[in-house]
N, C-alpha and C. Protein backbone atom coordinates (compact mmCIF):
# COMPACT_ATOMS: atom_id res chain seq x y z
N UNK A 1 -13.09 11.29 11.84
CA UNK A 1 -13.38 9.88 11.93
C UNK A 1 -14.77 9.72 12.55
N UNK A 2 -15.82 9.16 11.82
CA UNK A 2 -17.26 8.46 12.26
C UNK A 2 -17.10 7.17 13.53
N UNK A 3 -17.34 7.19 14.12
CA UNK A 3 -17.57 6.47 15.39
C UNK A 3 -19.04 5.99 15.77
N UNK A 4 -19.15 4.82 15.58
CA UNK A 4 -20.44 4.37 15.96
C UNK A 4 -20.64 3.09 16.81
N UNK A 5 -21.20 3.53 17.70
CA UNK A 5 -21.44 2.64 19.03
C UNK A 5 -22.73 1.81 19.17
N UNK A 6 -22.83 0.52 19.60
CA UNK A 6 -24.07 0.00 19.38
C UNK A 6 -24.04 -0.73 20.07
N UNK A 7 -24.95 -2.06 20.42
CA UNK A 7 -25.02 -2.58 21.91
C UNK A 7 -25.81 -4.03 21.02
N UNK A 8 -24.91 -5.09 21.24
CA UNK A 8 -26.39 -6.37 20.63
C UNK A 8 -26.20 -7.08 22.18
N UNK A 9 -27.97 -6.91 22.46
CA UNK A 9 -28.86 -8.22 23.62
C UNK A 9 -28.24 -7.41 24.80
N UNK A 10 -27.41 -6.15 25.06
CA UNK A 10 -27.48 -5.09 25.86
C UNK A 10 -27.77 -4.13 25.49
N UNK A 11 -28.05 -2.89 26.72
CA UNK A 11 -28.07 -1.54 26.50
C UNK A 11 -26.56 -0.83 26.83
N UNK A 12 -25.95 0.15 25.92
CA UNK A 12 -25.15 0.98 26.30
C UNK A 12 -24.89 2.31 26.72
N UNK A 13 -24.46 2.28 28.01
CA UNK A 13 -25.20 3.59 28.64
C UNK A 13 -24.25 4.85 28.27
N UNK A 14 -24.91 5.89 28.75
CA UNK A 14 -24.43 7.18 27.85
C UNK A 14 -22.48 7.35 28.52
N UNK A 15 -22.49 6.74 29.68
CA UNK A 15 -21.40 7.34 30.01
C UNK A 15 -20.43 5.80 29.18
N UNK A 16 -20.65 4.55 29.11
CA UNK A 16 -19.88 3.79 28.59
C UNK A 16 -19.73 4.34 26.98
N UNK A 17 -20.55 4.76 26.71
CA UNK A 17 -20.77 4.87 24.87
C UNK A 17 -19.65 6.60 25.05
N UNK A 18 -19.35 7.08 25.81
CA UNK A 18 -18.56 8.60 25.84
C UNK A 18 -17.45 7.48 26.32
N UNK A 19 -16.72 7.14 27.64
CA UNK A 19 -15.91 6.31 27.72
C UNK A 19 -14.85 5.94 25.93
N UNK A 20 -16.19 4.65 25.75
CA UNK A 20 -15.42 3.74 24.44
C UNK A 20 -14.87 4.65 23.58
N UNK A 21 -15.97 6.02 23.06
CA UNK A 21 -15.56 6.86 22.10
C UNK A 21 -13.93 7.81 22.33
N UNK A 22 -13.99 8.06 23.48
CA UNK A 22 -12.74 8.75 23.69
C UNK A 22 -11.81 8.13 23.71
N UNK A 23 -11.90 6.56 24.37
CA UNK A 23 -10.71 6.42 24.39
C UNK A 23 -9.99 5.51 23.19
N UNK A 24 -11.03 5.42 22.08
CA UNK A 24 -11.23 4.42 20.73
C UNK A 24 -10.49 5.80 19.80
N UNK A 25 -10.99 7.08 20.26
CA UNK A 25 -10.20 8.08 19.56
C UNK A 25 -8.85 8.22 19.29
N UNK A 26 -8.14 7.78 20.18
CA UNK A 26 -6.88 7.99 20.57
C UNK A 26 -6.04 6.81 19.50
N UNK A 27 -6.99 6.01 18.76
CA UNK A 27 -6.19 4.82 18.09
C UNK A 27 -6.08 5.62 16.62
N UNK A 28 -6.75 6.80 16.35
CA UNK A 28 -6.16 7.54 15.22
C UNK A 28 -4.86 8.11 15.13
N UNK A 29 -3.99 8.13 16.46
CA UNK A 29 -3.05 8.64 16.00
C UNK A 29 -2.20 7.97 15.72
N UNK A 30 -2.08 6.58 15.12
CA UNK A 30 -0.96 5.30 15.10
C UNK A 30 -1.58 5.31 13.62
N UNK A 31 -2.80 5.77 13.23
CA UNK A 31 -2.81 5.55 11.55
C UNK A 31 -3.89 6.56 10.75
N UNK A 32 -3.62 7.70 10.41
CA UNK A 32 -4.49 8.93 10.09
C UNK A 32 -5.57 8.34 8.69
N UNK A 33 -5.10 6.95 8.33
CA UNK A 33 -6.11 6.84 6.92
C UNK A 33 -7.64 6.44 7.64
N UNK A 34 -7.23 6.41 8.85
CA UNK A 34 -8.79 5.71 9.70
C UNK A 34 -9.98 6.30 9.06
N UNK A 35 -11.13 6.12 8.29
CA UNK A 35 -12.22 6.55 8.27
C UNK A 35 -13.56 6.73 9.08
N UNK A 36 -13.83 5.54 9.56
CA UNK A 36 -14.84 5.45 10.49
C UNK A 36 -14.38 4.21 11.21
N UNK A 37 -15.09 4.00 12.43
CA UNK A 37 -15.13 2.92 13.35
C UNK A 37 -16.49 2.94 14.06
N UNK A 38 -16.62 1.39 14.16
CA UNK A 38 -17.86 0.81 14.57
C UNK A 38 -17.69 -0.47 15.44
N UNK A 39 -18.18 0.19 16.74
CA UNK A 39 -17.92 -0.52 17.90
C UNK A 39 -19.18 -1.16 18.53
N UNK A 40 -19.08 -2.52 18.88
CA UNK A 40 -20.49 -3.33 19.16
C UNK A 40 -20.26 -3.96 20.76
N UNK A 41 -20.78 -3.45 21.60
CA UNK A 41 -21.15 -4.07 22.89
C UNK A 41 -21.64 -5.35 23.10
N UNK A 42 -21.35 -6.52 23.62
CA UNK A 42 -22.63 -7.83 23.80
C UNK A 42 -21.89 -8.20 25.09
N UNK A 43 -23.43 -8.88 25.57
CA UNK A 43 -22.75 -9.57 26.73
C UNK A 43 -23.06 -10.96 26.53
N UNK A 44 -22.47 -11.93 27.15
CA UNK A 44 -23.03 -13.28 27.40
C UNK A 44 -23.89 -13.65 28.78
N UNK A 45 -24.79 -13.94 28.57
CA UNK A 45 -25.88 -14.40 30.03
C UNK A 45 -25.27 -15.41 30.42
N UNK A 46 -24.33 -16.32 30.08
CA UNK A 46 -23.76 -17.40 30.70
C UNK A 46 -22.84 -17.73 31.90
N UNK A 47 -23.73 -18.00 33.24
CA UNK A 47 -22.82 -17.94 34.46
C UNK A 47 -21.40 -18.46 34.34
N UNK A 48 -20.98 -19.65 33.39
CA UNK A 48 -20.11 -20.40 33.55
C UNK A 48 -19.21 -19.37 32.93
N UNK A 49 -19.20 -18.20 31.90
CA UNK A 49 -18.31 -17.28 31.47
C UNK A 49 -18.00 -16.58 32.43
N UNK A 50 -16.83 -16.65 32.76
CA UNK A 50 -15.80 -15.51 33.16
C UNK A 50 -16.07 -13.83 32.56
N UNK A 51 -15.86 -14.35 31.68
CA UNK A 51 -15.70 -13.04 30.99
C UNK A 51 -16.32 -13.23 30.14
N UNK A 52 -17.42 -12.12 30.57
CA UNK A 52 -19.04 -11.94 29.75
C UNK A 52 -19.53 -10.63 28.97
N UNK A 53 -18.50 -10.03 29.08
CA UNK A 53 -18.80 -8.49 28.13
C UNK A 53 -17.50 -9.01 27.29
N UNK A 54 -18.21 -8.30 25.79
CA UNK A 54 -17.05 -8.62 24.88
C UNK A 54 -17.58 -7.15 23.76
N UNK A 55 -16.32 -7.03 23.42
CA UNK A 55 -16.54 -5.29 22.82
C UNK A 55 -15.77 -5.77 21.10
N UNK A 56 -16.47 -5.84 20.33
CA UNK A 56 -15.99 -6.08 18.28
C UNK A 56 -15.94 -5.02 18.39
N UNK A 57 -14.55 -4.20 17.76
CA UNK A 57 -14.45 -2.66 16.29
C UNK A 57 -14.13 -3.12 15.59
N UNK A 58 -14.76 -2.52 13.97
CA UNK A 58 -14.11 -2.70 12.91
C UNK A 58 -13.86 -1.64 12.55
N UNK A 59 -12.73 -1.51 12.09
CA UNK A 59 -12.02 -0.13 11.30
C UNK A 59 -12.33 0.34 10.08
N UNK A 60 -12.29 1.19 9.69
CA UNK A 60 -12.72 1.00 8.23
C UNK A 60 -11.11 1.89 7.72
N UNK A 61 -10.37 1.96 7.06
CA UNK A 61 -9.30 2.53 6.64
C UNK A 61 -9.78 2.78 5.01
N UNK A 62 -8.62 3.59 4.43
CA UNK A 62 -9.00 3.89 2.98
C UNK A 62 -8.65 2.48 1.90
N UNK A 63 -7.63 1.69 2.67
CA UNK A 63 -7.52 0.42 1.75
C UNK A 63 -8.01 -0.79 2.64
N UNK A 64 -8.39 -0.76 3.78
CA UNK A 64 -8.48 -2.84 4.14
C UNK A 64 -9.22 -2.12 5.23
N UNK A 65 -10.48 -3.15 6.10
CA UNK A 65 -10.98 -3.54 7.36
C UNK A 65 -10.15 -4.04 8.29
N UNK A 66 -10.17 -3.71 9.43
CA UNK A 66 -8.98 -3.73 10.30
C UNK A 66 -10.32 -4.51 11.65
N UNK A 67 -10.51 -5.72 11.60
CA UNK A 67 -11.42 -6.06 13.15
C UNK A 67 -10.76 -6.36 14.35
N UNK A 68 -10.96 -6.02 15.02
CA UNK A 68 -10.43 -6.76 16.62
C UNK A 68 -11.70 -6.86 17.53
N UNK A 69 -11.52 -7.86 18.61
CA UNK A 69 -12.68 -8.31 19.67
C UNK A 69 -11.88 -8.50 20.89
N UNK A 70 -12.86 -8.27 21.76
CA UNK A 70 -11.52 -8.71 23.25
C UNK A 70 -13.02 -8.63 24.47
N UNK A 71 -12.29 -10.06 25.38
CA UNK A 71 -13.65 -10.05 26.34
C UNK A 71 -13.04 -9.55 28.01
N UNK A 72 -13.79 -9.85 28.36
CA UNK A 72 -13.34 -8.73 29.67
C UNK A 72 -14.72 -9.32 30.77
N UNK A 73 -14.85 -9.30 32.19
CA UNK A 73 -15.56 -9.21 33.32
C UNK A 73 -16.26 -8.07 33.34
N UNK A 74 -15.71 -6.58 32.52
CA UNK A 74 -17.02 -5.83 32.81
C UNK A 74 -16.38 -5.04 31.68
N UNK A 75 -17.30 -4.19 30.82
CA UNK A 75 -16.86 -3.40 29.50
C UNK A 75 -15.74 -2.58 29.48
N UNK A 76 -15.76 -1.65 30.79
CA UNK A 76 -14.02 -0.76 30.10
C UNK A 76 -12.98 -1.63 30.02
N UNK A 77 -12.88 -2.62 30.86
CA UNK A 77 -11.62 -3.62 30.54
C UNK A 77 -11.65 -4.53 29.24
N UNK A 78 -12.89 -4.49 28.76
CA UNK A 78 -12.94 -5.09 27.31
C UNK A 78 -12.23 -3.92 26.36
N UNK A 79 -12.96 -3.01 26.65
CA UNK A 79 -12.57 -2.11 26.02
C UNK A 79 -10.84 -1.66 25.74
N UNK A 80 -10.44 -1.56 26.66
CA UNK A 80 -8.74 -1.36 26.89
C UNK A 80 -7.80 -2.41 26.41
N UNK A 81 -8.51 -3.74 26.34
CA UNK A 81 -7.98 -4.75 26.14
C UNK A 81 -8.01 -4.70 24.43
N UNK A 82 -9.19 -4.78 23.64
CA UNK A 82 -9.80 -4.07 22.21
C UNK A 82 -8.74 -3.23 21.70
N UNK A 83 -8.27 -2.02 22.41
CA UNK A 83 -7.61 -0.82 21.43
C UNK A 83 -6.30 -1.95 21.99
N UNK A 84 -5.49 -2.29 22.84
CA UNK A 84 -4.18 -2.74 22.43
C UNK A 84 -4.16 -4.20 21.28
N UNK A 85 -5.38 -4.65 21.17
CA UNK A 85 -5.30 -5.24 20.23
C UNK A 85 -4.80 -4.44 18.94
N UNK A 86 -5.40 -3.24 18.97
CA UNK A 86 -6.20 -2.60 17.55
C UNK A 86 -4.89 -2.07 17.23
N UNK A 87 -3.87 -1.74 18.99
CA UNK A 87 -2.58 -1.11 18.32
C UNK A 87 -1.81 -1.80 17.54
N UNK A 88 -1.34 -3.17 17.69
CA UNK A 88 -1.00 -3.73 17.39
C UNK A 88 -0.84 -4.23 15.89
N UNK A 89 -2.27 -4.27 15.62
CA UNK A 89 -2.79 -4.79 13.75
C UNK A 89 -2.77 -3.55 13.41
N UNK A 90 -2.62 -2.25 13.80
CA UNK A 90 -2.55 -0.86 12.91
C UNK A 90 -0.75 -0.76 12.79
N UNK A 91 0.04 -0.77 13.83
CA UNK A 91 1.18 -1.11 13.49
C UNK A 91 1.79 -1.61 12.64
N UNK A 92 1.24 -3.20 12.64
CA UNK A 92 1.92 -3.97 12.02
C UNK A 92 1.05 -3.98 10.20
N UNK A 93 0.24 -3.17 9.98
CA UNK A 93 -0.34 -3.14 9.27
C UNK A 93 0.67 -1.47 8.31
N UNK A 94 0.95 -0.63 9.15
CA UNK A 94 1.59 0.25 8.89
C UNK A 94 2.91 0.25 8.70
N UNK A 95 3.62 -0.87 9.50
CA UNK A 95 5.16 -0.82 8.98
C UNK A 95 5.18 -1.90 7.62
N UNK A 96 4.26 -2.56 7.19
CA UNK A 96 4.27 -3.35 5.86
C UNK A 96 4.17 -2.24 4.64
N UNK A 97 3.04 -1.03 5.22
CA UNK A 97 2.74 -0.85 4.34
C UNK A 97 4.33 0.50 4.13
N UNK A 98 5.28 0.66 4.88
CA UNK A 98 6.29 1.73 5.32
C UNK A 98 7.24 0.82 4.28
N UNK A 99 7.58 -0.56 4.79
CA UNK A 99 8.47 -1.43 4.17
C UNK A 99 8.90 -1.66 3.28
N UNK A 100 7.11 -1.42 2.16
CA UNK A 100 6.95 -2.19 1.00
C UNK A 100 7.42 -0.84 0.08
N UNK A 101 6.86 0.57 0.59
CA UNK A 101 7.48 1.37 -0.26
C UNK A 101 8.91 1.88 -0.38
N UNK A 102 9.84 1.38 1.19
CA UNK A 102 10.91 1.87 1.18
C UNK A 102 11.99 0.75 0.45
N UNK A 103 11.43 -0.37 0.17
CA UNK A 103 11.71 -1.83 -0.51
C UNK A 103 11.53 -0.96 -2.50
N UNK A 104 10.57 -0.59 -2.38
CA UNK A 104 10.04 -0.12 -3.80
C UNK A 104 11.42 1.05 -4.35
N UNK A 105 11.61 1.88 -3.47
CA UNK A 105 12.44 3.57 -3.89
C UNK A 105 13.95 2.51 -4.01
N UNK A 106 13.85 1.68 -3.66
CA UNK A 106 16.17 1.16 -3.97
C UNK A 106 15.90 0.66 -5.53
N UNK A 107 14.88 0.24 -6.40
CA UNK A 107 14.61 0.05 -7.57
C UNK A 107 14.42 1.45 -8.55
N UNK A 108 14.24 2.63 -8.13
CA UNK A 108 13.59 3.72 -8.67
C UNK A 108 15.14 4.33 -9.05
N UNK A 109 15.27 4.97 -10.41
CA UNK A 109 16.24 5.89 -10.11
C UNK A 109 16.17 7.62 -10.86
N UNK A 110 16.19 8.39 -10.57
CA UNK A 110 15.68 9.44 -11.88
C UNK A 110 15.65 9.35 -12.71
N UNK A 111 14.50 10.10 -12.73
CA UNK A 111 13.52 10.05 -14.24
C UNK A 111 14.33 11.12 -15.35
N UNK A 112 14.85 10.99 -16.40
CA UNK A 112 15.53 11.75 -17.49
C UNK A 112 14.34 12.72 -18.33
N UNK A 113 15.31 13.73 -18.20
CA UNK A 113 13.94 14.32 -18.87
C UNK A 113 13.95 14.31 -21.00
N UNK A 114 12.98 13.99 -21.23
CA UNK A 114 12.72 13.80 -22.90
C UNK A 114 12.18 15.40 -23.30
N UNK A 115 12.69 15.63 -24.29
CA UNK A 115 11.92 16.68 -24.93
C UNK A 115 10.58 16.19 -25.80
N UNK A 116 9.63 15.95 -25.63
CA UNK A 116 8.68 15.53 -26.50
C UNK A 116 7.67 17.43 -26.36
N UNK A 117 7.98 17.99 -27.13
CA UNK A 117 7.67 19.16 -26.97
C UNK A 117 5.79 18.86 -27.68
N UNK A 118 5.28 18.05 -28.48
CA UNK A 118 4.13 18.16 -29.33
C UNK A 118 3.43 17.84 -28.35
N UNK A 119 3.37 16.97 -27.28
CA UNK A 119 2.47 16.95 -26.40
C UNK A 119 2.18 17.93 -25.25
N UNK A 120 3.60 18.58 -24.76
CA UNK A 120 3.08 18.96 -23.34
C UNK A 120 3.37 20.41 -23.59
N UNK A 121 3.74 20.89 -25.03
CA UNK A 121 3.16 22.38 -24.84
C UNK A 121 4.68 22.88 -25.28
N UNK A 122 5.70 22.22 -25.40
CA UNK A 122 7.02 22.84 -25.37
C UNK A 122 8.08 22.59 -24.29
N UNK A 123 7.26 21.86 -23.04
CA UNK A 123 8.00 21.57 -21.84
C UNK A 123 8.97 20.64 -22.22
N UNK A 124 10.05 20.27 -21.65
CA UNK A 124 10.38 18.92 -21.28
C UNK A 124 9.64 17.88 -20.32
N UNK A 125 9.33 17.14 -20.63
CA UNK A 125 8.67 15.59 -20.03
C UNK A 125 9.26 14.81 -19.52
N UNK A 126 9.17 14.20 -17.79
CA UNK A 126 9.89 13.37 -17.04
C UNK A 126 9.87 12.12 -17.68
N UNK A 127 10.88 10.72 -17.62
CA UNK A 127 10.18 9.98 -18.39
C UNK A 127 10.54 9.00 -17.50
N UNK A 128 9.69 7.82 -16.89
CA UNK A 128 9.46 7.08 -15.78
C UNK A 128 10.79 5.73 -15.83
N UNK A 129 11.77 6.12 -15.85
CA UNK A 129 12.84 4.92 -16.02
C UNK A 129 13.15 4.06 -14.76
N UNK A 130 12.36 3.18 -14.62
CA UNK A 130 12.86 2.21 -13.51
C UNK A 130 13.96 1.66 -13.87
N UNK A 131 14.50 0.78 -14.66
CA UNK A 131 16.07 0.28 -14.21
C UNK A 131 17.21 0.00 -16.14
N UNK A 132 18.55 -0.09 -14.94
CA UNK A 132 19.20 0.26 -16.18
C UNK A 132 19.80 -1.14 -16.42
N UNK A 133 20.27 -2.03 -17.52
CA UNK A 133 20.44 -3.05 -17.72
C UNK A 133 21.71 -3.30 -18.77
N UNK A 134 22.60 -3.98 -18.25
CA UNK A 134 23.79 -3.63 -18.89
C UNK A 134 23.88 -5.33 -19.53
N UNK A 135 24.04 -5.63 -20.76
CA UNK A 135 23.89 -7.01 -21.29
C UNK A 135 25.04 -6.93 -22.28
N UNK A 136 25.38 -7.97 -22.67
CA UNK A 136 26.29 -8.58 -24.06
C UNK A 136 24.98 -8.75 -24.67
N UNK A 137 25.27 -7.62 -26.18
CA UNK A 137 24.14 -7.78 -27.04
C UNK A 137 24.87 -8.65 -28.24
N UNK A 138 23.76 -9.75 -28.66
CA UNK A 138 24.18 -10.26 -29.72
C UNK A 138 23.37 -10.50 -30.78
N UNK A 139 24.50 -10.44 -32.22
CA UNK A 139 23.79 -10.12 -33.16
C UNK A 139 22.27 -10.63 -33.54
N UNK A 140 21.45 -10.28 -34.01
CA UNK A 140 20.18 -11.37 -34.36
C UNK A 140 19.20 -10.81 -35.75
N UNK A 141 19.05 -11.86 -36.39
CA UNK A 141 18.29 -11.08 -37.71
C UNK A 141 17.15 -10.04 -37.10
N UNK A 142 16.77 -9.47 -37.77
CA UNK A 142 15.35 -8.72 -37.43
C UNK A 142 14.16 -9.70 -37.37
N UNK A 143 13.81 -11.00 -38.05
CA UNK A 143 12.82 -11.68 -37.54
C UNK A 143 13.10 -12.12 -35.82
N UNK A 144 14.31 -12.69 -35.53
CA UNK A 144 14.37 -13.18 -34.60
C UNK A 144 14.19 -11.90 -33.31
N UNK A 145 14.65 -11.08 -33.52
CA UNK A 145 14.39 -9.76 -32.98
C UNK A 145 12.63 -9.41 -32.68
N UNK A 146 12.22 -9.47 -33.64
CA UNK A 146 10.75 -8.92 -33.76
C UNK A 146 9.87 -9.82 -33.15
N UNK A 147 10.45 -11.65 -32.93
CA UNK A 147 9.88 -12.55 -32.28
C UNK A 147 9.81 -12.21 -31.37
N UNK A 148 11.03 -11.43 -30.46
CA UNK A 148 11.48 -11.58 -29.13
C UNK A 148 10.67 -10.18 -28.64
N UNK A 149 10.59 -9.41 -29.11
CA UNK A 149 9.67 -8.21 -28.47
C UNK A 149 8.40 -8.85 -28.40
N UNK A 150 7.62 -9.45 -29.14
CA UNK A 150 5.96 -9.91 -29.28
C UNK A 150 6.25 -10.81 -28.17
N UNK A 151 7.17 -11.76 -27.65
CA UNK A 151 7.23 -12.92 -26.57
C UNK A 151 6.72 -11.87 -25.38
N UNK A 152 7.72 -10.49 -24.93
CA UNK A 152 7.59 -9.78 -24.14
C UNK A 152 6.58 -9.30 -23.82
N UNK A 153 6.05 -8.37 -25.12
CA UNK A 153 5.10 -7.61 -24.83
C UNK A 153 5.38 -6.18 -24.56
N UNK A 154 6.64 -6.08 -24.27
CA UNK A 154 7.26 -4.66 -24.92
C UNK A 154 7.08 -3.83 -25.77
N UNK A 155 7.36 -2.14 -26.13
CA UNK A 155 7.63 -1.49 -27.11
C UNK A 155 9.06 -1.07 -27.00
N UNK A 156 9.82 -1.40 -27.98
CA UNK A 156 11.22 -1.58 -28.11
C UNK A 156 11.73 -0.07 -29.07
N UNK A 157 12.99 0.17 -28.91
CA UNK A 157 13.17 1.58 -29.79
C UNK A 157 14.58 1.46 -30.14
N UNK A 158 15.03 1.55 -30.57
CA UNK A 158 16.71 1.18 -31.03
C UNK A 158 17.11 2.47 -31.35
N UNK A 159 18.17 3.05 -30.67
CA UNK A 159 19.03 4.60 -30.59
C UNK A 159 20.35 4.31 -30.21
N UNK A 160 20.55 4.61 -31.26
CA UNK A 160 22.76 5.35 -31.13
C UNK A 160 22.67 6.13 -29.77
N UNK A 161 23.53 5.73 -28.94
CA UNK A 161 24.19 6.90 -27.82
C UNK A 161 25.12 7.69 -28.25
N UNK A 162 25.14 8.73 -28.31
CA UNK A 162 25.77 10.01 -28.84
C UNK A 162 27.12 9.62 -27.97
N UNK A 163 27.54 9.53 -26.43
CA UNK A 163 28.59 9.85 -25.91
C UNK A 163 28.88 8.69 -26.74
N UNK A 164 28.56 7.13 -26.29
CA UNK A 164 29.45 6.12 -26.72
C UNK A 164 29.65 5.40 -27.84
N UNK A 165 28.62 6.26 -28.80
CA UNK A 165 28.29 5.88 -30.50
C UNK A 165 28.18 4.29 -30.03
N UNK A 166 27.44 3.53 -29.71
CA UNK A 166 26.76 2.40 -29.53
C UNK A 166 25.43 2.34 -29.82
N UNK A 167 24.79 1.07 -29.89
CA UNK A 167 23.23 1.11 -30.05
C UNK A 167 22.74 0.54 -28.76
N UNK A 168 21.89 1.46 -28.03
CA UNK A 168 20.84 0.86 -27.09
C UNK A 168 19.56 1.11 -27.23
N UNK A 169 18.87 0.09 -26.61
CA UNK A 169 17.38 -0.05 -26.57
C UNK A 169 17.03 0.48 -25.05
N UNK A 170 15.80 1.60 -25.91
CA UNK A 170 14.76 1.57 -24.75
C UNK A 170 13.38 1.04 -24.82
N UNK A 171 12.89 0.34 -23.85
CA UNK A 171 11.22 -0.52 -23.74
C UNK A 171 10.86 0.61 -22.81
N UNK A 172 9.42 0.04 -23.28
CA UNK A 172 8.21 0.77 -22.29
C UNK A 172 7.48 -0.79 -22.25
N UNK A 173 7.33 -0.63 -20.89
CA UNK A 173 6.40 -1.75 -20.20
C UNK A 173 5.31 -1.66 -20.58
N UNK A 174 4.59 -2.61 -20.08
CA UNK A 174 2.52 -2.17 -20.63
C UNK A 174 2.23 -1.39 -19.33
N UNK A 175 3.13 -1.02 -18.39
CA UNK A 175 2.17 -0.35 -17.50
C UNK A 175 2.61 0.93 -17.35
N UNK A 176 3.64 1.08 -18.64
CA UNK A 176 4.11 2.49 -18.51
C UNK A 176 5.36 2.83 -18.47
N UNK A 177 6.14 2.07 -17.98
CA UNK A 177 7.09 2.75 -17.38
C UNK A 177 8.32 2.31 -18.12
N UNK A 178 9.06 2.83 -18.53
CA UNK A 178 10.46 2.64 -19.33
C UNK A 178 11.99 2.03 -18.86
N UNK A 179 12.90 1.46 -19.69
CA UNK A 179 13.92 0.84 -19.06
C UNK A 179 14.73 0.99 -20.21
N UNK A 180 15.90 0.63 -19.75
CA UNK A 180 17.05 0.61 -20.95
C UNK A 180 17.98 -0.17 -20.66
N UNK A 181 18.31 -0.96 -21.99
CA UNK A 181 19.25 -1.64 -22.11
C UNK A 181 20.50 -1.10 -22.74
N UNK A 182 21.73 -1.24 -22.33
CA UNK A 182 22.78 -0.35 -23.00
C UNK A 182 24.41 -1.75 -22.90
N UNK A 183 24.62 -1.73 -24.01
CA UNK A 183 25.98 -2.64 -24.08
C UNK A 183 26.82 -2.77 -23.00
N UNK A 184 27.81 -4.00 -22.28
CA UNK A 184 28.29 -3.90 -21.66
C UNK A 184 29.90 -3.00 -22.05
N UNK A 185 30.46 -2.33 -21.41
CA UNK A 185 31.63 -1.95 -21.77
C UNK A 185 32.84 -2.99 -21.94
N UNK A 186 33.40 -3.11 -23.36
CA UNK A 186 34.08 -4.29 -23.44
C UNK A 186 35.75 -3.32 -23.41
């Protein structure tokens, strides 16, 4: 992780700029995508401020900017005040991003494998089946049929199931990924 320290309308002295860095280090271990961080010193000349040192990082991560600011009476307490900010928005930035995929895998279920031997050499091929869909199919001419795939935007495939000698359809999405529809058991 790049760390860069800088000072606007102050100077930052060697032992505050070692200080910030070490202890700004320690906020990598709540989120390893950290790339660099860039930390800015200022003070305010204004007697009537209390609290006249104020310390900006911005994070840089592999997907989003992560900023926090925090003011303080003299810089390490800005500083300390800064990373529990920073814990905080890396947290809560990390259990969304924990959430959203463990929200994602209860939709997923194994992938079946296809023999499409012309492409991959002879292997069997995983084939990306997100979900299974059990419907009352009813009859429909083939125009009305052929309407209803173009509405979608689907590629549709119509196959006999060997165990239940029935007809089900499998689609492929536009983004790839396949589904099947299969009769309800009457």
């Amino acid at each position: 992780m790049q760390v860069t320290v800088k000072g606007k309308n102050t100077d930052v002295s060697d032992k505050l700029r070692a200080l910030a860095e070490r202890k700004l280090a320690k906020v990598q271990r709540f989120d390893d995508r950290i790339l660099a961080m860039d930390v800015e010193f200022s003070e305010e000349r204004n007697p009537r401020v209390a609290d006249a040192h104020r310390v900006e990082v911005t994070l840089t991560t592999k997907s989003r900017l992560v900023r926090a600011h925090a003011s303080a009476p003299d810089p390490t307490t800005a500083v300390d005040r800064v990373i529990d900010r920073l814990k905080t928005q890396i947290k809560k930035l990390k259990g969304r991003r924990v959430d959203r995929t463990q929200h994602a895998e209860g939709t997923k279920s194994l992938a079946p494998m296809l023999d499409d031997g012309a492409e991959s050499g002879g292997a069997p091929v995983a084939a990306p089946v997100v979900r299974f869909k059990r419907v009352e199919m009813k009859l429909m001419t083939p125009e009305e049929a052929i309407e209803r795939m173009d509405l979608l935007g689907h590629d549709f495939f119509l196959f006999a199931n060997a165990e239940t000698e029935q007809a089900n359809v499998v689609y492929r999405r536009r983004n790839g990924d396949f589904g099947l529809i299969e009769p309800e058991a009457s």
